[in-house]
PDB file of N, CA and C in Angstrom:
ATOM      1  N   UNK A   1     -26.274 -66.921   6.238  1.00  0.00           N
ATOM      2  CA  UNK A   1     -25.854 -66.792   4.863  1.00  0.00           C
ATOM      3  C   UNK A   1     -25.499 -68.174   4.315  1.00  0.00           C
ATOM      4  N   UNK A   2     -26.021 -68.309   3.159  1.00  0.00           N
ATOM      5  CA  UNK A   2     -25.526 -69.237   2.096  1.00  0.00           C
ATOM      6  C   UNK A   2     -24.053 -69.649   1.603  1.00  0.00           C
ATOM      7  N   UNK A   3     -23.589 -70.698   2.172  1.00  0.00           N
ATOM      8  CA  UNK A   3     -22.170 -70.311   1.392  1.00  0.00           C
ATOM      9  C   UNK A   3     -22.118 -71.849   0.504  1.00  0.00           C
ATOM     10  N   UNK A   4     -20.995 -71.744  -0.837  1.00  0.00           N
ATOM     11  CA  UNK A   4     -20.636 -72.309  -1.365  1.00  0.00           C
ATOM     12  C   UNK A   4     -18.805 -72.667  -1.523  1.00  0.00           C
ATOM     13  N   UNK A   5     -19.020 -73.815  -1.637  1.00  0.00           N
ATOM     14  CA  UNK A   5     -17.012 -74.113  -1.863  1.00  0.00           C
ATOM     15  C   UNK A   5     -17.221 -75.120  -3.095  1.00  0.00           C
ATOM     16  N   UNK A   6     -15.981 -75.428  -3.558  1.00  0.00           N
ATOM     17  CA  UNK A   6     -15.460 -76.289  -4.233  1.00  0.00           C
ATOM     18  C   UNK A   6     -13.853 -76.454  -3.998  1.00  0.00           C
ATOM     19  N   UNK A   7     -13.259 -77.441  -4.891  1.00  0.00           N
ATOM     20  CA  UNK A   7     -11.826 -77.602  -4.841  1.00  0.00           C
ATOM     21  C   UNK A   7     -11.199 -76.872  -6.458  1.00  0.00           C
ATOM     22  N   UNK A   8     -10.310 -76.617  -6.704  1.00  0.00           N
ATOM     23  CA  UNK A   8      -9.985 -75.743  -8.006  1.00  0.00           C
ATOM     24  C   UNK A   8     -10.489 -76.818  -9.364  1.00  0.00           C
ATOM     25  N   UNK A   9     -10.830 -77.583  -9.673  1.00  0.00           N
ATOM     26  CA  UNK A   9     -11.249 -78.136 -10.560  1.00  0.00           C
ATOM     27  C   UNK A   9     -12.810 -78.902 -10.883  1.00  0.00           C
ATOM     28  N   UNK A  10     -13.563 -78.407  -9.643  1.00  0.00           N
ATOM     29  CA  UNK A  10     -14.889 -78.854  -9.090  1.00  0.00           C
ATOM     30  C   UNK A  10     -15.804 -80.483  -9.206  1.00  0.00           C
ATOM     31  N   UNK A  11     -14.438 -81.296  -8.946  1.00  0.00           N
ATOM     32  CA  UNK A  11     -14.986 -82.153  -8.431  1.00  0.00           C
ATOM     33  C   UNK A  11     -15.409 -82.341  -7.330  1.00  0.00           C
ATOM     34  N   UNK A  12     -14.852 -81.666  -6.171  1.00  0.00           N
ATOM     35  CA  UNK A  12     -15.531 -81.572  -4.959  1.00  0.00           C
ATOM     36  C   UNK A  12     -16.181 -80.367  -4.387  1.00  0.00           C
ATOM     37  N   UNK A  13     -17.448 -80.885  -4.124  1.00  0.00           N
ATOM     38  CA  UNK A  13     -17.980 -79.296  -3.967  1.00  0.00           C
ATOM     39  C   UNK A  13     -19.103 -79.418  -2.314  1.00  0.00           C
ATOM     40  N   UNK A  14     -18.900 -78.070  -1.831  1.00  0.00           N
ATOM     41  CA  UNK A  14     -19.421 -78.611  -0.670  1.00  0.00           C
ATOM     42  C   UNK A  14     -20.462 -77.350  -0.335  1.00  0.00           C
ATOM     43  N   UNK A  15     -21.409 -76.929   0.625  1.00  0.00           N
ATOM     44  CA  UNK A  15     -22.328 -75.720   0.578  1.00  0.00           C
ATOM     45  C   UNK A  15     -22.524 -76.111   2.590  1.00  0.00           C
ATOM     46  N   UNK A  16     -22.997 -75.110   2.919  1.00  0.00           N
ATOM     47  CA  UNK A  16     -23.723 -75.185   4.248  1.00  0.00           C
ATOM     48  C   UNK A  16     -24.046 -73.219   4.560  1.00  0.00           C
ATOM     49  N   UNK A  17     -24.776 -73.415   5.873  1.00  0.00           N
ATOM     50  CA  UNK A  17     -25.474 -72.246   6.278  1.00  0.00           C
ATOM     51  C   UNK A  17     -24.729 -71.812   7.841  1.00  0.00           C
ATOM     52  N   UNK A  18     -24.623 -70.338   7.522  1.00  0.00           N
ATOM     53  CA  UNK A  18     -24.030 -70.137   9.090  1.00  0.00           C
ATOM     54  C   UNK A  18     -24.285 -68.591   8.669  1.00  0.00           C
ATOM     55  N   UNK A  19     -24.029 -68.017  10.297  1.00  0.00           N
ATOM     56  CA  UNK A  19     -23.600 -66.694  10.464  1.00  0.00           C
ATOM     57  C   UNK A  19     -22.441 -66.071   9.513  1.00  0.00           C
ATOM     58  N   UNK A  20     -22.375 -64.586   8.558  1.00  0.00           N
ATOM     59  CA  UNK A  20     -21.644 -64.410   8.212  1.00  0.00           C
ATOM     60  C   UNK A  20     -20.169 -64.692   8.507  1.00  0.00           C
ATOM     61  N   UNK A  21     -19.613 -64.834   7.707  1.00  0.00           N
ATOM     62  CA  UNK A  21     -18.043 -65.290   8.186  1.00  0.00           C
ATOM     63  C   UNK A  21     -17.067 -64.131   8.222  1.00  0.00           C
ATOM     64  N   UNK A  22     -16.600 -63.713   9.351  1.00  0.00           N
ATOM     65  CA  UNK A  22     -15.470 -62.561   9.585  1.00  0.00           C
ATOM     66  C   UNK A  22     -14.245 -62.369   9.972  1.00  0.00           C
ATOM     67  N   UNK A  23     -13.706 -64.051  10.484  1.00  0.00           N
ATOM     68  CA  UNK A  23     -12.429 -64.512  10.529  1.00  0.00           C
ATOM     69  C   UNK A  23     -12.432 -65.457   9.980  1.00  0.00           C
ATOM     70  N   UNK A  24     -11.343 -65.981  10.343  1.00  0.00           N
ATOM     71  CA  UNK A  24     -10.568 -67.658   9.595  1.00  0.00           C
ATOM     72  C   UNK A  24      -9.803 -67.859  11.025  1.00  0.00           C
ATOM     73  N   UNK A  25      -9.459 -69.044  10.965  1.00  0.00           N
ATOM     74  CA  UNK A  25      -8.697 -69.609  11.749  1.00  0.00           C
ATOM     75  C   UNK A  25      -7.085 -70.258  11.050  1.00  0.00           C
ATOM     76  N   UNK A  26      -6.302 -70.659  11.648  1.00  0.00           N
ATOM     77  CA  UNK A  26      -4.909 -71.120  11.204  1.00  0.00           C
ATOM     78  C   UNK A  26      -4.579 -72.122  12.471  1.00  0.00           C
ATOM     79  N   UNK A  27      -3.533 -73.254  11.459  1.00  0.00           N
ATOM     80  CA  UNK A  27      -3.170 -73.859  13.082  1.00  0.00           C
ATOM     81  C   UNK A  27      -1.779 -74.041  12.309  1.00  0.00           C
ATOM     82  N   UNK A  28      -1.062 -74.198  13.734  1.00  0.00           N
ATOM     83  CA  UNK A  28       0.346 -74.506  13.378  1.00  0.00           C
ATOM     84  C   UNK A  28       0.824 -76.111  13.789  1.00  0.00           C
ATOM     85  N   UNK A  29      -0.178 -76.847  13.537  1.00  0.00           N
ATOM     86  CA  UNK A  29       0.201 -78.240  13.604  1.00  0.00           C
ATOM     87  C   UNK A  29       0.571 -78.695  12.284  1.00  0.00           C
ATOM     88  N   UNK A  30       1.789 -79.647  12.440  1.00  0.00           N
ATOM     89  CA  UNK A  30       2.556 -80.420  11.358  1.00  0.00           C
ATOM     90  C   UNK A  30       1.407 -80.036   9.877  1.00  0.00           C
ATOM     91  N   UNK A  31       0.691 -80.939   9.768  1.00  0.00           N
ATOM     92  CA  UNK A  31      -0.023 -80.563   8.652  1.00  0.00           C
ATOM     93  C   UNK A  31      -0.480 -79.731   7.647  1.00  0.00           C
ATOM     94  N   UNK A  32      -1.301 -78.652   9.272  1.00  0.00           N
ATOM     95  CA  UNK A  32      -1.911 -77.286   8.705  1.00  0.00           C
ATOM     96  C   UNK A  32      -0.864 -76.393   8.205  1.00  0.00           C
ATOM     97  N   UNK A  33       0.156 -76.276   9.043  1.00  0.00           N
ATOM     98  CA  UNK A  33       1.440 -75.390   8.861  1.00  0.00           C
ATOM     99  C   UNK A  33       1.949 -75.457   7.327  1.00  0.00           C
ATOM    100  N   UNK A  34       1.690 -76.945   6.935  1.00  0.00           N
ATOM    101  CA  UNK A  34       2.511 -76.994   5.304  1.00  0.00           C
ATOM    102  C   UNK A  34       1.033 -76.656   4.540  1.00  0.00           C
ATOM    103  N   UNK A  35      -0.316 -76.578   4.788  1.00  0.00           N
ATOM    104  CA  UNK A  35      -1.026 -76.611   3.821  1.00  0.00           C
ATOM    105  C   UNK A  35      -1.498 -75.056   3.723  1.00  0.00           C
ATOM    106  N   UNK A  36      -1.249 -74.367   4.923  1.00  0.00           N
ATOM    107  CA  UNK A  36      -1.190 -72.890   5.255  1.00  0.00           C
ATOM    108  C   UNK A  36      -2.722 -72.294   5.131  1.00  0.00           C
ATOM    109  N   UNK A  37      -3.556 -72.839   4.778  1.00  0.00           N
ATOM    110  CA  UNK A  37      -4.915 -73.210   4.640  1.00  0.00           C
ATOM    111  C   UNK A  37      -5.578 -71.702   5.597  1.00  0.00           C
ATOM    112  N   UNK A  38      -6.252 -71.350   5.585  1.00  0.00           N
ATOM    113  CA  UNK A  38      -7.715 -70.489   6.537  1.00  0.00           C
ATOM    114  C   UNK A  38      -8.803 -71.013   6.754  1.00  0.00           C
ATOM    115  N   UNK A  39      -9.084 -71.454   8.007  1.00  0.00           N
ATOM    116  CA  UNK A  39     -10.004 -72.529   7.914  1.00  0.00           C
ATOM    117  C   UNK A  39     -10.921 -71.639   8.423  1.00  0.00           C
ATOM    118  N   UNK A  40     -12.149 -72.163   8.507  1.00  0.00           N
ATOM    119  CA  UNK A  40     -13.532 -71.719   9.677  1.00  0.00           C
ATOM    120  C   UNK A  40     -12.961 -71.450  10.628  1.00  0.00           C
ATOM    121  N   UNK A  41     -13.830 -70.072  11.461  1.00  0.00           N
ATOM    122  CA  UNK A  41     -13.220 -70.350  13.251  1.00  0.00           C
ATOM    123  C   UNK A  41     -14.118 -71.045  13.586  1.00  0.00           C
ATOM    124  N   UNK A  42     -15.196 -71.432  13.104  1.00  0.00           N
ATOM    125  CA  UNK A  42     -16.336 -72.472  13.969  1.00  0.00           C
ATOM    126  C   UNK A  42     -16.348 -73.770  13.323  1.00  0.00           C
ATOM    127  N   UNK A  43     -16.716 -74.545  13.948  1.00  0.00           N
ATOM    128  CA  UNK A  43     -16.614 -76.077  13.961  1.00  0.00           C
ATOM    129  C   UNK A  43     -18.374 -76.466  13.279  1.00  0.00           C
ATOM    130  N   UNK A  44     -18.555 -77.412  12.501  1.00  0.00           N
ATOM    131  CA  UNK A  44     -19.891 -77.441  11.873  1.00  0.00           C
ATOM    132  C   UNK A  44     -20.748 -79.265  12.273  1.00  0.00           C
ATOM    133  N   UNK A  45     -21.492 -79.158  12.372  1.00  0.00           N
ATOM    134  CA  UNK A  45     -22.218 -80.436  13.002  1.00  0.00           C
ATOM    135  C   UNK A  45     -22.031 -81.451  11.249  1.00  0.00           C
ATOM    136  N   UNK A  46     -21.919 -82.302  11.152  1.00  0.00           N
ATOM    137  CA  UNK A  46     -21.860 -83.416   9.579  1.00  0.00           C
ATOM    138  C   UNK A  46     -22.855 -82.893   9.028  1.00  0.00           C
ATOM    139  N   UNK A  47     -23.986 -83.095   9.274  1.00  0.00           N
ATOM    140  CA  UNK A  47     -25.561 -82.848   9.049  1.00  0.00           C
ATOM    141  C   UNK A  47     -25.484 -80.975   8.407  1.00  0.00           C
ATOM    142  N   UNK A  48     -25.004 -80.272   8.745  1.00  0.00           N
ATOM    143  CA  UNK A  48     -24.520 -78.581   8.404  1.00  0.00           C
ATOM    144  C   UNK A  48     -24.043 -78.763   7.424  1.00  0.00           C
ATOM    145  N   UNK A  49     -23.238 -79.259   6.945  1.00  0.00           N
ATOM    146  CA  UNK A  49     -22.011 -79.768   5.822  1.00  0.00           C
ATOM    147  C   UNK A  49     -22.710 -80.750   4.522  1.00  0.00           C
ATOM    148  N   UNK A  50     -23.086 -80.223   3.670  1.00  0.00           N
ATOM    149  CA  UNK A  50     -23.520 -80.750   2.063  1.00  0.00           C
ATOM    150  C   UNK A  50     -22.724 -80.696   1.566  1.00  0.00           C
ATOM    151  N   UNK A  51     -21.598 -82.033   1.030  1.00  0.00           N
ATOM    152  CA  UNK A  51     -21.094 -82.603   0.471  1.00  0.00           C
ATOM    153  C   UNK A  51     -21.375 -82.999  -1.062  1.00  0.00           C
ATOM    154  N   UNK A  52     -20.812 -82.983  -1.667  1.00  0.00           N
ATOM    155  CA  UNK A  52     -21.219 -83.731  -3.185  1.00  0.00           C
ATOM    156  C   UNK A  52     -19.859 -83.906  -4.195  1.00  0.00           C
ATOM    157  N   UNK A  53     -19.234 -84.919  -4.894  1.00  0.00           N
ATOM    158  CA  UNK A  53     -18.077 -85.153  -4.996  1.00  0.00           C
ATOM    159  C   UNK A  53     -18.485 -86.368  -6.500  1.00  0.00           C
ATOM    160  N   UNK A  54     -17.452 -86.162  -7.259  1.00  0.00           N
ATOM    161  CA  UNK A  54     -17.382 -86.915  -8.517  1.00  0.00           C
ATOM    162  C   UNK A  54     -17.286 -88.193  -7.811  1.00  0.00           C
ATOM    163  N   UNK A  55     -17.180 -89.635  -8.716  1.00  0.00           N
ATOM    164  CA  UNK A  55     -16.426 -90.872  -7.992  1.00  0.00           C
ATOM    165  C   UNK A  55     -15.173 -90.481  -7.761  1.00  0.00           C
ATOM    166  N   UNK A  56     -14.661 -91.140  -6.769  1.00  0.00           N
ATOM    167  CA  UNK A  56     -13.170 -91.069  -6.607  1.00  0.00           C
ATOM    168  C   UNK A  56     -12.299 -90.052  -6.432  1.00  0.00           C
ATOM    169  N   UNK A  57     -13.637 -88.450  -6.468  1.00  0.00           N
ATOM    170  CA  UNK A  57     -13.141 -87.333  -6.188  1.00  0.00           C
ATOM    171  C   UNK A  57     -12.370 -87.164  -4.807  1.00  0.00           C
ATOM    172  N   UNK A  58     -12.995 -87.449  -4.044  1.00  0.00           N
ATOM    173  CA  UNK A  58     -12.746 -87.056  -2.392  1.00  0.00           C
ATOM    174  C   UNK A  58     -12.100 -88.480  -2.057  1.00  0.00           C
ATOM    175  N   UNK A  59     -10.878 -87.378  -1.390  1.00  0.00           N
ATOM    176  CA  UNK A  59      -9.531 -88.657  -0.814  1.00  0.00           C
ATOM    177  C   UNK A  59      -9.864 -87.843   0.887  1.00  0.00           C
ATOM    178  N   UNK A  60      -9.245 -89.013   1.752  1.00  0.00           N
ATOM    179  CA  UNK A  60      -9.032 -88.409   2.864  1.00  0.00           C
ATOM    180  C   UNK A  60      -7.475 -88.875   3.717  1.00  0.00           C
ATOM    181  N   UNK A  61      -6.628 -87.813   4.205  1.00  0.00           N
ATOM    182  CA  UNK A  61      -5.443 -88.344   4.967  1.00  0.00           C
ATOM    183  C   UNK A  61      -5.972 -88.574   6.233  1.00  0.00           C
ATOM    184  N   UNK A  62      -5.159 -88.755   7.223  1.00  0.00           N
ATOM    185  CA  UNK A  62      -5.002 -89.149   8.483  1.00  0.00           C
ATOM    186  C   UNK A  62      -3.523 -89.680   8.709  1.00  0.00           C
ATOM    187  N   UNK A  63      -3.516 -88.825  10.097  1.00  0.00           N
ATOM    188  CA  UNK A  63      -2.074 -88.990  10.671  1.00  0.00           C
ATOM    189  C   UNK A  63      -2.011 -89.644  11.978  1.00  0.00           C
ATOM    190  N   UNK A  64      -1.050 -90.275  13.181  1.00  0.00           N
ATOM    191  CA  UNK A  64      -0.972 -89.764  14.368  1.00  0.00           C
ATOM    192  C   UNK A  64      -2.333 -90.380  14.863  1.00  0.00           C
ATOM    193  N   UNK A  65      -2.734 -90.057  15.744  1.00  0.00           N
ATOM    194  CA  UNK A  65      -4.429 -90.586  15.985  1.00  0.00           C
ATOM    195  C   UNK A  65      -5.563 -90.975  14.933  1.00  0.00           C
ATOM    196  N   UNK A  66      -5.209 -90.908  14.373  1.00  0.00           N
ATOM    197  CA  UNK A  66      -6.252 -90.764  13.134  1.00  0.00           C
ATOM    198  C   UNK A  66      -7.900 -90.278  13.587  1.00  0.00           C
ATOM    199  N   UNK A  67      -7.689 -89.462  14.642  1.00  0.00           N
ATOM    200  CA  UNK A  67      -9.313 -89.001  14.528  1.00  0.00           C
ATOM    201  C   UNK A  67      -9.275 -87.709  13.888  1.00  0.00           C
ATOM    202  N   UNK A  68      -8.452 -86.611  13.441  1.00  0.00           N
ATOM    203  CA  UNK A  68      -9.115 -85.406  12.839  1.00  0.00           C
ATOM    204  C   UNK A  68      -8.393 -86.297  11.432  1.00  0.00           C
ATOM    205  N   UNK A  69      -9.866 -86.038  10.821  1.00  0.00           N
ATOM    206  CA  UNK A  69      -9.697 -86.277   9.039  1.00  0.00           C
ATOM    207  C   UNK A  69      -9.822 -85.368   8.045  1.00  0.00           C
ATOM    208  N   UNK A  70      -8.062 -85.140   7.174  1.00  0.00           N
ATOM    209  CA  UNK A  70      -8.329 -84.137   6.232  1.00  0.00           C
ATOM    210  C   UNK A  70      -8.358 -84.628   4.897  1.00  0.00           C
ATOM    211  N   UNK A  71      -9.500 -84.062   4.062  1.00  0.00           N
ATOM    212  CA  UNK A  71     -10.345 -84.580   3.096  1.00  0.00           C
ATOM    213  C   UNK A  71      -9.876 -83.464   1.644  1.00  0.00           C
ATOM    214  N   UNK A  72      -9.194 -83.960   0.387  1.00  0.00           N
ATOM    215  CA  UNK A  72      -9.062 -83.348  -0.341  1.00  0.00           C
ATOM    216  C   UNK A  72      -9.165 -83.727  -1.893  1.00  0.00           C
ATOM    217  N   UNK A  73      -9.403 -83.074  -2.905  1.00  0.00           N
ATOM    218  CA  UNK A  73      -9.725 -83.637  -4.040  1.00  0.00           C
ATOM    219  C   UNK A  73      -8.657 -84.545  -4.973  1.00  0.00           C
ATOM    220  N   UNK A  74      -8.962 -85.414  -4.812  1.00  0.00           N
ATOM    221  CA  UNK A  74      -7.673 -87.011  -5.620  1.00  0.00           C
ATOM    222  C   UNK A  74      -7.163 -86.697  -7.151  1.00  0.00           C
ATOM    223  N   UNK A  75      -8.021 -85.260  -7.323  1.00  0.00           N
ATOM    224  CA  UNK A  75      -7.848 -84.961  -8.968  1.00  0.00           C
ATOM    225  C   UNK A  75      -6.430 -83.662  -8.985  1.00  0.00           C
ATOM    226  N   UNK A  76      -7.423 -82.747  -8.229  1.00  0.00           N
ATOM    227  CA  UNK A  76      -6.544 -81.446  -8.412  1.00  0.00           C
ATOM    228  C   UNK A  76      -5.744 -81.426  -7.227  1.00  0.00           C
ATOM    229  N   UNK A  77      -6.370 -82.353  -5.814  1.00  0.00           N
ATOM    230  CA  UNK A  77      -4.734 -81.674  -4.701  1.00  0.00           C
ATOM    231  C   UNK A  77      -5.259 -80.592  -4.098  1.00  0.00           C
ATOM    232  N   UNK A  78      -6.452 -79.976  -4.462  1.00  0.00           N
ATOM    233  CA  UNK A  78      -6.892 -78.890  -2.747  1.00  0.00           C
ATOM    234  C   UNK A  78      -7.695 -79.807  -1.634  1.00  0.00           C
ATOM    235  N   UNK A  79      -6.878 -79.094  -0.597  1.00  0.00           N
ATOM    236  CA  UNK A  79      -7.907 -79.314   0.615  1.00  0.00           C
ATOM    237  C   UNK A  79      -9.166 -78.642   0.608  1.00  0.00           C
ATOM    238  N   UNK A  80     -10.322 -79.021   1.136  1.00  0.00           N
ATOM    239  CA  UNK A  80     -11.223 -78.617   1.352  1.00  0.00           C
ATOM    240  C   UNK A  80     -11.920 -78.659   2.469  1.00  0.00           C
ATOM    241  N   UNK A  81     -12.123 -79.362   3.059  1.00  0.00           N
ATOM    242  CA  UNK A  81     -12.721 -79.262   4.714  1.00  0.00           C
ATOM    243  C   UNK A  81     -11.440 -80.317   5.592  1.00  0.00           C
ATOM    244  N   UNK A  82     -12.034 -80.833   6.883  1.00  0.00           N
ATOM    245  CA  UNK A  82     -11.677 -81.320   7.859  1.00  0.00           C
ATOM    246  C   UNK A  82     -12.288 -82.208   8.605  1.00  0.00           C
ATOM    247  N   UNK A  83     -12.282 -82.894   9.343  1.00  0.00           N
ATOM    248  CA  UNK A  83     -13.039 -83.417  10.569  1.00  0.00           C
ATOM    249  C   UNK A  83     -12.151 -83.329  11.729  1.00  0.00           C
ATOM    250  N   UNK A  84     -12.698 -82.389  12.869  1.00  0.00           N
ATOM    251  CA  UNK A  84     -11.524 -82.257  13.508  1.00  0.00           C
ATOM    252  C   UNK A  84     -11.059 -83.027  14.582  1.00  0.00           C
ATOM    253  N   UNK A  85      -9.980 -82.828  15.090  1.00  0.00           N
ATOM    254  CA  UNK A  85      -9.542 -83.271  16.230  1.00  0.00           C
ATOM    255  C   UNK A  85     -10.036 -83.125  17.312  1.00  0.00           C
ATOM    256  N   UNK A  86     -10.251 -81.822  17.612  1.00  0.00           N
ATOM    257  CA  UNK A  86     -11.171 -82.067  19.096  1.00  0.00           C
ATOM    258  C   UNK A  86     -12.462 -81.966  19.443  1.00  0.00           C
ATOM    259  N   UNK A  87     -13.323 -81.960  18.044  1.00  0.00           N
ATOM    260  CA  UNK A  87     -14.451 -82.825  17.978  1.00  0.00           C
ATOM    261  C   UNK A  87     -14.936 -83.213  16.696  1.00  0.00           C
ATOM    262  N   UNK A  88     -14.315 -84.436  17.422  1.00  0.00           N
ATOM    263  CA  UNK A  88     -14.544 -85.696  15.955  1.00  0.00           C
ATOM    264  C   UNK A  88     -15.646 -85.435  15.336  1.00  0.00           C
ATOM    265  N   UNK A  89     -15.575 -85.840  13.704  1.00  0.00           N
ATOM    266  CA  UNK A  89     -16.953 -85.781  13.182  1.00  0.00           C
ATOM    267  C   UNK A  89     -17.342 -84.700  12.885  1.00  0.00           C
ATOM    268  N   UNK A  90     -16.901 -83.410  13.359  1.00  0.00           N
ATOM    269  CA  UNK A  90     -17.441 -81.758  13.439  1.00  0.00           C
ATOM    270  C   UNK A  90     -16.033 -81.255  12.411  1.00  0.00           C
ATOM    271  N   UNK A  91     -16.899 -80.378  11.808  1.00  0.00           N
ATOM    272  CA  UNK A  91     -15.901 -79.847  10.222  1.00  0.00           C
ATOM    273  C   UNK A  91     -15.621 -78.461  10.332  1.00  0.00           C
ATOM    274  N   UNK A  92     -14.462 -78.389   9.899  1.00  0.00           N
ATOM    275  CA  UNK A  92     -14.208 -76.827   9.409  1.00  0.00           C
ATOM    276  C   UNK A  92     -13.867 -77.171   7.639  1.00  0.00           C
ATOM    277  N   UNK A  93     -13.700 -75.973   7.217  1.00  0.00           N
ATOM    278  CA  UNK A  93     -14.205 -75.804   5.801  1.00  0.00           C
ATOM    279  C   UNK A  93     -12.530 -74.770   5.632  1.00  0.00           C
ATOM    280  N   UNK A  94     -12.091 -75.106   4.190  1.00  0.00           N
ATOM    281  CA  UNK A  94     -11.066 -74.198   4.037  1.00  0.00           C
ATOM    282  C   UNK A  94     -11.802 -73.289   3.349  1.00  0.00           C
ATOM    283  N   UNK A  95     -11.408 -71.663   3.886  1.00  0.00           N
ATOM    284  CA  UNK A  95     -12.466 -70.680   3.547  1.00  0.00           C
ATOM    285  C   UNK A  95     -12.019 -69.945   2.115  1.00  0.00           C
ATOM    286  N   UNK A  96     -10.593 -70.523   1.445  1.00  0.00           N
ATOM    287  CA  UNK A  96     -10.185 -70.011   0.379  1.00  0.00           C
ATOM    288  C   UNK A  96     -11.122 -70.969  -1.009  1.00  0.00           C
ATOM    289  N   UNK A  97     -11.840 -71.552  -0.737  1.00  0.00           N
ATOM    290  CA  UNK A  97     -12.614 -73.154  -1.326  1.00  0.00           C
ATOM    291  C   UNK A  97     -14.029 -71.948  -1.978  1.00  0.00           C
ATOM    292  N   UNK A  98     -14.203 -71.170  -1.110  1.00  0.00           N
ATOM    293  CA  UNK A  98     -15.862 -70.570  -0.882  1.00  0.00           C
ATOM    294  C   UNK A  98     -15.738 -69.614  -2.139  1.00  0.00           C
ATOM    295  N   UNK A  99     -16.695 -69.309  -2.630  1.00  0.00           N
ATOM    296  CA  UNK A  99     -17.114 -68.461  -3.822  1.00  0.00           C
ATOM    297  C   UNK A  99     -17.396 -67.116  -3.434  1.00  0.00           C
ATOM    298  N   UNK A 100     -18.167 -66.838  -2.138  1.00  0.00           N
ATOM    299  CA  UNK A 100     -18.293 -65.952  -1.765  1.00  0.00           C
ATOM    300  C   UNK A 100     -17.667 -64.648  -0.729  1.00  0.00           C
ATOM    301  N   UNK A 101     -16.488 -65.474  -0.543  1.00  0.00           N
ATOM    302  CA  UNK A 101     -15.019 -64.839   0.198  1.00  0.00           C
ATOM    303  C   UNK A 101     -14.218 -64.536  -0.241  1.00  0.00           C
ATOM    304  N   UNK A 102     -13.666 -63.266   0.048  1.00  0.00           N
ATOM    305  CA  UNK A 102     -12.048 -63.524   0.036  1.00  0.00           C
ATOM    306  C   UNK A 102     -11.302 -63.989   1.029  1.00  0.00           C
ATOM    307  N   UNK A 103     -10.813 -65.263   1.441  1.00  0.00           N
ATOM    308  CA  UNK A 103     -10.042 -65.665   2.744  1.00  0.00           C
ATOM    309  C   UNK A 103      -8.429 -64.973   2.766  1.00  0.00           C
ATOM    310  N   UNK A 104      -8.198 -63.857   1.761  1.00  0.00           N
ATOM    311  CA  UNK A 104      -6.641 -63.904   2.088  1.00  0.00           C
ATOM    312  C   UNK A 104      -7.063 -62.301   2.809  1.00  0.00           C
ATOM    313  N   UNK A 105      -8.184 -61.579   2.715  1.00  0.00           N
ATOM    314  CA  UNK A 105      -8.836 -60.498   3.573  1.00  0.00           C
ATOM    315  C   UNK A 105      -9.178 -60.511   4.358  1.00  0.00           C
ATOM    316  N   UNK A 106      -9.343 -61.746   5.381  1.00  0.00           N
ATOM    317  CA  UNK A 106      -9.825 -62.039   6.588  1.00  0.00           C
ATOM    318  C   UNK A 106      -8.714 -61.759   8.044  1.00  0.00           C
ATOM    319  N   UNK A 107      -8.898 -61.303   8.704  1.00  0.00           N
ATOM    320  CA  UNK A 107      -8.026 -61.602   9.765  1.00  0.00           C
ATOM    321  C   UNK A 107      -8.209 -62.839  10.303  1.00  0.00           C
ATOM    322  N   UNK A 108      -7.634 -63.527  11.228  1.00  0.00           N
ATOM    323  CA  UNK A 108      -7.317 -65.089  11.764  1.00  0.00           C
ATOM    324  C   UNK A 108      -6.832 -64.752  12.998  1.00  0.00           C
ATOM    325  N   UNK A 109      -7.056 -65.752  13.686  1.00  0.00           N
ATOM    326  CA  UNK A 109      -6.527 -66.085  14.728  1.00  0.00           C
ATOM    327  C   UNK A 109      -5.651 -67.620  14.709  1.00  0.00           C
ATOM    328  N   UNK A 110      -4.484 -68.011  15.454  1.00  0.00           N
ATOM    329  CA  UNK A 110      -3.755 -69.107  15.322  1.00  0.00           C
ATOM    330  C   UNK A 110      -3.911 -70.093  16.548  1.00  0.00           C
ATOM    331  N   UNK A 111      -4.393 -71.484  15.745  1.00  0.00           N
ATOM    332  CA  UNK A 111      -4.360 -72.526  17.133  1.00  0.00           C
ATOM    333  C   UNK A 111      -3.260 -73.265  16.899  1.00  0.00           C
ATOM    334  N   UNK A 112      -2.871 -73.233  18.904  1.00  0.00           N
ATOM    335  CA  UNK A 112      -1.723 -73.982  18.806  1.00  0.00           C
ATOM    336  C   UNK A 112      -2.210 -75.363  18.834  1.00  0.00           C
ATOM    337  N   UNK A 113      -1.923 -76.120  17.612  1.00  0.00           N
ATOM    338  CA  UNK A 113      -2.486 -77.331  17.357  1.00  0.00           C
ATOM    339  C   UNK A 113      -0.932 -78.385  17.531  1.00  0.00           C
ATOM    340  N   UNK A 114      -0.013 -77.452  17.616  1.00  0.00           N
ATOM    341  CA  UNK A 114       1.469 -78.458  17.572  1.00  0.00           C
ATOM    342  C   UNK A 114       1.740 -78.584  19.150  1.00  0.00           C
ATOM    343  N   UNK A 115       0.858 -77.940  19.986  1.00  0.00           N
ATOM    344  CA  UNK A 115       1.592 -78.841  21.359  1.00  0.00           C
ATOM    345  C   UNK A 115       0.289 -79.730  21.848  1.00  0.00           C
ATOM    346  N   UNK A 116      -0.817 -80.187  20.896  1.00  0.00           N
ATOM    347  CA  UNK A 116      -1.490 -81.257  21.277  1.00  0.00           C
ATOM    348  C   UNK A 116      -0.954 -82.828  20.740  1.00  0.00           C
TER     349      UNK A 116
END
């Protein structure tokens, strides 16, 4: 299936292809915990992930190691994807972003991301 995201004001907008989506994921590391977010349960190769973003749309934080990078719009303040931590470079997607979901209907599962 086709999916589509953006951030609430659509400067950042992102699309890729996968198996229907039937969970979300959650983590309770420092970050995720305050952004409370539903992410992908699967992890996406860069190349999977179509990106497209105004100038100056797409900001990215980094904490701590700085290898998982979270990427959000510099205008409006949503998160939208990731690069994760335990494999760099590989994305999850916040699934409340997508057009074609409801992410607050999903069940989830929780990673413990606060004792890494």
């Amino acid at each position: 299936m086709r999916y589509t995201g953006s951030c609430h004001c659509g400067a950042v907008k992102f699309e890729f292809e996968s198996e229907t989506i039937e969970k979300g994921l959650r983590c309770n590391c420092s970050i995720c915990r305050r952004k409370g977010a539903v992410m992908s349960a699967f992890v996406m190769p860069p190349e999977q992930l179509k990106i497209s973003a105004d100038d100056n749309a797409l900001a990215k934080y980094e904490f701590g190691s700085c290898i998982a990078k979270h990427y959000y719009c510099n205008h409006c303040g949503i998160y939208t994807f990731h690069q994760t931590f335990r494999k760099p470079g590989h994305y999850r997607v916040n699934l409340g972003c997508l057009e074609e979901l409801d992410s607050t209907a999903l069940p989830f599962e929780v990673f413990d991301g606060a004792s890494l």
